[in-house]
Protein backbone atom coordinates (compact mmCIF):
# COMPACT_ATOMS: atom_id res chain seq x y z
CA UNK A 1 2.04 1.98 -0.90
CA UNK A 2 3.72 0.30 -4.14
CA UNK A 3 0.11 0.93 -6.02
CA UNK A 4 -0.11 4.54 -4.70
CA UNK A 5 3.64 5.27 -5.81
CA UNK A 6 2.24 3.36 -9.24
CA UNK A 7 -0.68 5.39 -9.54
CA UNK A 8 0.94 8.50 -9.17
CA UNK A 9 3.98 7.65 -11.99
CA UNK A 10 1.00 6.82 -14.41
CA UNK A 11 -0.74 10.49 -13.81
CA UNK A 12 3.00 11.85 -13.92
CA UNK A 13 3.82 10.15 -17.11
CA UNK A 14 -0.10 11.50 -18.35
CA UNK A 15 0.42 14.85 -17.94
CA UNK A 16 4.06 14.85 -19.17
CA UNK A 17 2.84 13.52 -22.53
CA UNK A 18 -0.04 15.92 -22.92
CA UNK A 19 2.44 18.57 -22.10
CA UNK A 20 5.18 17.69 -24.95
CA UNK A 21 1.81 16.93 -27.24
CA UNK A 22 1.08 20.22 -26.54
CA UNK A 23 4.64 21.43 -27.17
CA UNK A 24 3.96 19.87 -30.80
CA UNK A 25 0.85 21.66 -31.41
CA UNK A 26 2.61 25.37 -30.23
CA UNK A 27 5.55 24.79 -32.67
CA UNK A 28 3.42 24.18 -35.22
CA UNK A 29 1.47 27.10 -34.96
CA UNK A 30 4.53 29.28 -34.03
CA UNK A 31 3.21 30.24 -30.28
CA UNK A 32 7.10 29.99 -29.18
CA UNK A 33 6.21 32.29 -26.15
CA UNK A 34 3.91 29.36 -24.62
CA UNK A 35 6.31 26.46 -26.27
CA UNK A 36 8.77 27.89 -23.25
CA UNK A 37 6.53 27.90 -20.25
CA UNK A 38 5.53 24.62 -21.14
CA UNK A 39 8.77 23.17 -21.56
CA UNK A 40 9.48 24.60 -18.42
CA UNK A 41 6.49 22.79 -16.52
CA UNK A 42 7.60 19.53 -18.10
CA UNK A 43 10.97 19.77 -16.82
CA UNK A 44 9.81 20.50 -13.40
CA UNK A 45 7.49 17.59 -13.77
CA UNK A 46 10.37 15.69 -14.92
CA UNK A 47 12.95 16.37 -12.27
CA UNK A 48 11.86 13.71 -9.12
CA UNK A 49 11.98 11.32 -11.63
CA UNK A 50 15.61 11.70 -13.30
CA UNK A 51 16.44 12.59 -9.68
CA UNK A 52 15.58 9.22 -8.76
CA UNK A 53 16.91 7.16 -11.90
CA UNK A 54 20.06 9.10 -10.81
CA UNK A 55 19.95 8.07 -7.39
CA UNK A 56 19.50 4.60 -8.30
CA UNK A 57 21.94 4.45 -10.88
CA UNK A 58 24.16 5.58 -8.57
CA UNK A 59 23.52 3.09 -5.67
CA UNK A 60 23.16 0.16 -8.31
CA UNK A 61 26.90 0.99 -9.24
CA UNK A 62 28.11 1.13 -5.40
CA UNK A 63 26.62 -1.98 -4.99
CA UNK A 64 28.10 -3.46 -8.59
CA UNK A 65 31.83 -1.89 -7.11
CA UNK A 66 31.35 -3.54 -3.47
CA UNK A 67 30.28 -6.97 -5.22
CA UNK A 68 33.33 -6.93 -7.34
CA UNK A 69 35.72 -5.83 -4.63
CA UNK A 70 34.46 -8.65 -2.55
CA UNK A 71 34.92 -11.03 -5.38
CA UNK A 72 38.76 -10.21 -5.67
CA UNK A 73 39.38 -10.10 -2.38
CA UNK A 74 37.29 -13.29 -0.74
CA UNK A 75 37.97 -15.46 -4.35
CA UNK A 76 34.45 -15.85 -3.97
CA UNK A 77 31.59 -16.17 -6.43
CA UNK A 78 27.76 -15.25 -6.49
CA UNK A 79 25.47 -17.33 -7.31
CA UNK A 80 22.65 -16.29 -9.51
CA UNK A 81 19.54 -18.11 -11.02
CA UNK A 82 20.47 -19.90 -14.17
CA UNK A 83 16.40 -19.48 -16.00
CA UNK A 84 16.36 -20.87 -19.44
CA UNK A 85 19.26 -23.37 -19.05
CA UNK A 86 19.79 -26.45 -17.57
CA UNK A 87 22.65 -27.16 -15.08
CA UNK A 88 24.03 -30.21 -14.21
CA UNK A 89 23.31 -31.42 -10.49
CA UNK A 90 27.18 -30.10 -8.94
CA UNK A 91 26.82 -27.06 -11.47
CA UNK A 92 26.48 -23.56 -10.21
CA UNK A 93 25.97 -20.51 -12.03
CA UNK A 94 27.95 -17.19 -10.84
CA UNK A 95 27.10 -14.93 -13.62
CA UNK A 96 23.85 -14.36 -15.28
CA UNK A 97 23.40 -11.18 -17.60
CA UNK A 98 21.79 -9.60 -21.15
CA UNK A 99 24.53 -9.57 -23.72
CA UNK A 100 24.92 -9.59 -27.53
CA UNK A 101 27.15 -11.96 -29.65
CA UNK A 102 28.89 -9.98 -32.16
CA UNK A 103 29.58 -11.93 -35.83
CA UNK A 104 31.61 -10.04 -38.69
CA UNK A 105 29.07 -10.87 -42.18
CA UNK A 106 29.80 -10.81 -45.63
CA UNK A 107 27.69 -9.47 -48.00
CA UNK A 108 27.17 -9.35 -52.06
CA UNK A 109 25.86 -7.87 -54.83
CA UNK A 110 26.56 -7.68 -58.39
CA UNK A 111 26.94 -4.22 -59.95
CA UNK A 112 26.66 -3.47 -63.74
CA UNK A 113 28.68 -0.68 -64.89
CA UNK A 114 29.58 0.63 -68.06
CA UNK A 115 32.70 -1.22 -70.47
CA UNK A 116 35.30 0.44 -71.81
CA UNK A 117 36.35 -2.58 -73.80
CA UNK A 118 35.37 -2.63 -77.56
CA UNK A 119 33.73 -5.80 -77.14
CA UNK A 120 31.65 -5.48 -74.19
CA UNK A 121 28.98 -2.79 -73.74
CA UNK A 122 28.01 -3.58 -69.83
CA UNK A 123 30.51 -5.45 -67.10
CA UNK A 124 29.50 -6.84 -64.26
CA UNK A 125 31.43 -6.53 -61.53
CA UNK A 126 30.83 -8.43 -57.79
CA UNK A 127 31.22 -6.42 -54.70
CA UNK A 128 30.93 -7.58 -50.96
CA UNK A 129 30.52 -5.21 -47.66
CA UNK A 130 31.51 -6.60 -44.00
CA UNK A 131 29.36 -5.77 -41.68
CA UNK A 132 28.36 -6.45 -37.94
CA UNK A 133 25.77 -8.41 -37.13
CA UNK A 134 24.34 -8.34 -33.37
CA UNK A 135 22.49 -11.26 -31.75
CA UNK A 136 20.39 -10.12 -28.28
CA UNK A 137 20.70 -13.06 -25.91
CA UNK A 138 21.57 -13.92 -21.95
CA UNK A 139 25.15 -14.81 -21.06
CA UNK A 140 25.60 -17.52 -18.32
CA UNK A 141 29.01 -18.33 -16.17
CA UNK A 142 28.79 -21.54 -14.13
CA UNK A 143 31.42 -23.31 -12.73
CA UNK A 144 31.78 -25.63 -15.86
CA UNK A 145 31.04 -23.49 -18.60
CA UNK A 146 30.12 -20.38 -20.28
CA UNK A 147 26.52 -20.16 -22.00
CA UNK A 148 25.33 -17.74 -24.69
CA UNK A 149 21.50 -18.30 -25.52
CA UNK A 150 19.92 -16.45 -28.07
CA UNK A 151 17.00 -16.99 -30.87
CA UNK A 152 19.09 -16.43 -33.16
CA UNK A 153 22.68 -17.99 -32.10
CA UNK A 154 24.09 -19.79 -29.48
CA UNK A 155 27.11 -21.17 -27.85
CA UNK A 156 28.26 -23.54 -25.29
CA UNK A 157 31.62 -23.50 -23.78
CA UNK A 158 33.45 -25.60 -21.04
CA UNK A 159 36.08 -23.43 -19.32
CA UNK A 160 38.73 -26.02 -19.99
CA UNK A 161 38.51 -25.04 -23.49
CA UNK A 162 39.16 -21.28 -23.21
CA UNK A 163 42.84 -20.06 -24.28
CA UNK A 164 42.43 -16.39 -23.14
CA UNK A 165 40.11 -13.17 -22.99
CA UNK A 166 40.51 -9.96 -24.10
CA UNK A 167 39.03 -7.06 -22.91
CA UNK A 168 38.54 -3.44 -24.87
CA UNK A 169 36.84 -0.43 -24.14
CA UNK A 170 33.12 -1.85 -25.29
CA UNK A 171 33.74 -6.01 -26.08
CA UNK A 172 34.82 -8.71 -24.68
CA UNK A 173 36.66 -11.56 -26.68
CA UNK A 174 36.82 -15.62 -25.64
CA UNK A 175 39.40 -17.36 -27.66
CA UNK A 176 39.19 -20.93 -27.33
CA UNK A 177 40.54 -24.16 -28.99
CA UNK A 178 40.05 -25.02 -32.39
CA UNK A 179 40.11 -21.57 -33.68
CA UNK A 180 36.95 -20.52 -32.00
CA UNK A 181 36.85 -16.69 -31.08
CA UNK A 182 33.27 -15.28 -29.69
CA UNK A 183 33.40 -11.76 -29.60
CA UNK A 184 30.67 -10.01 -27.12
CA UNK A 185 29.19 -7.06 -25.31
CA UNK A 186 28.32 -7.64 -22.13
CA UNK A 187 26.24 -5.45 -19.70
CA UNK A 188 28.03 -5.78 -16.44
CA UNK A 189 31.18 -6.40 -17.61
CA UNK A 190 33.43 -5.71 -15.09
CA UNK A 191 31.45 -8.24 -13.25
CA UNK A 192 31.94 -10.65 -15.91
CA UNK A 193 35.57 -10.36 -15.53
CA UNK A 194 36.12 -10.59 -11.72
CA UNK A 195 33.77 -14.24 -12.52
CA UNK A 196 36.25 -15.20 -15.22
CA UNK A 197 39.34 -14.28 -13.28
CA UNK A 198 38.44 -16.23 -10.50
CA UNK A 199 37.30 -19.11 -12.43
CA UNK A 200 40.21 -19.49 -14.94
CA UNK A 201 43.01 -18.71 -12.76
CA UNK A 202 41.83 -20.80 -10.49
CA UNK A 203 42.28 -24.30 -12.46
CA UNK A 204 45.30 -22.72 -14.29
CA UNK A 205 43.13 -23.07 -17.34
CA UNK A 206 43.83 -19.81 -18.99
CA UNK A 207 45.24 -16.10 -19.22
CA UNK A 208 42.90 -13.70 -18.91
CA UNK A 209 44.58 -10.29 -20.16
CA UNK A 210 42.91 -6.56 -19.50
């Protein structure tokens, strides 16, 4: 059944790109009468699908909403597979998701302008821009520790070392001792949160703030 249900997405997805190649082709040449009835059969192709995605979306977030719930009101935790790390034999991990670790860089660059001093023709002047720089990675809670793994950066940090967590509208930020702030977006966050609740307040090891 799965390779039928396969089989018939690939012919779908086929015909839906020879359709919008030939939606190209008809703009091109200006035939905007047949650019309409063909946009029209590709959204009729198109609809079981995005009726589906929004189906699933939908029961994805139930689920998400009843996992949470139960978190808060049981105190506890899933467990999830921990791939790519190593635990320690009485560690268990609770949250396992994509996320990306957010770091404020500085850049420069020298810029020669024009002097208006009589004994200088050219001055150069140095100029830096802040930017964001975003590093794709997996974010792991266990009971011990919270993990950020990524090819480009990483971080490792007991929960006995975290002072508080804030919470916006799109990041999360873990303050911890010695100054150390990781800022991060994390898919599932809400999830991420009822984890962290649980687990700090639990040891009286930090505030976590909404």
């Amino acid at each position: 059944m799965k390779i039928i249900k396969g089989i018939a997405k690939f012919i779908a997805f086929a015909i839906i790109t020879l359709l919008l190649i030939g939606c190209v082709v008809l703009i091109c040449t200006g035939s905007y009468q047949q650019l309409t009835i063909l946009l029209g059969i590709v959204v009729l192709l198109s609809l079981p699908y995005i009726i589906s995605k929004i189906k699933r979306s939908s029961k994805e977030n139930k689920q998400l909403k009843e996992l949470i719930d139960y978190i808060y009101d049981t105190l506890e935790l899933p467990t999830f597979e921990a791939d790519n790390i190593i635990l320690d034999s009485d560690e268990i991990c609770h949250f396992n998701e994509n996320a990306k670790l957010l770091k404020s860089e500085t850049e420069s660059h020298y810029v020669i302008n024009e002097s208006n001093s009589l004994f200088e023709d050219y001055r150069v002047e140095k100029r830096t821009n802040t930017y964001t720089q975003r590093y794709n990675g997996k974010l792991y809670v266990t009971n011990k520790r919270i993990i950020f793994i990524s090819y480009d950066n990483q971080f490792i940090l007991p929960l006995y070392d975290i002072l508080k967590i804030d919470y916006n509208y799109s990041t999360t930020t873990i303050s911890a001792d010695y100054n150390a702030r990781f800022r991060l977006d994390i898919e599932r966050k809400k999830l991420f949160q009822a984890v962290a609740n649980v687990l700090l307040y639990s040891d009286k090891k930090a505030d976590v703030t909404s």
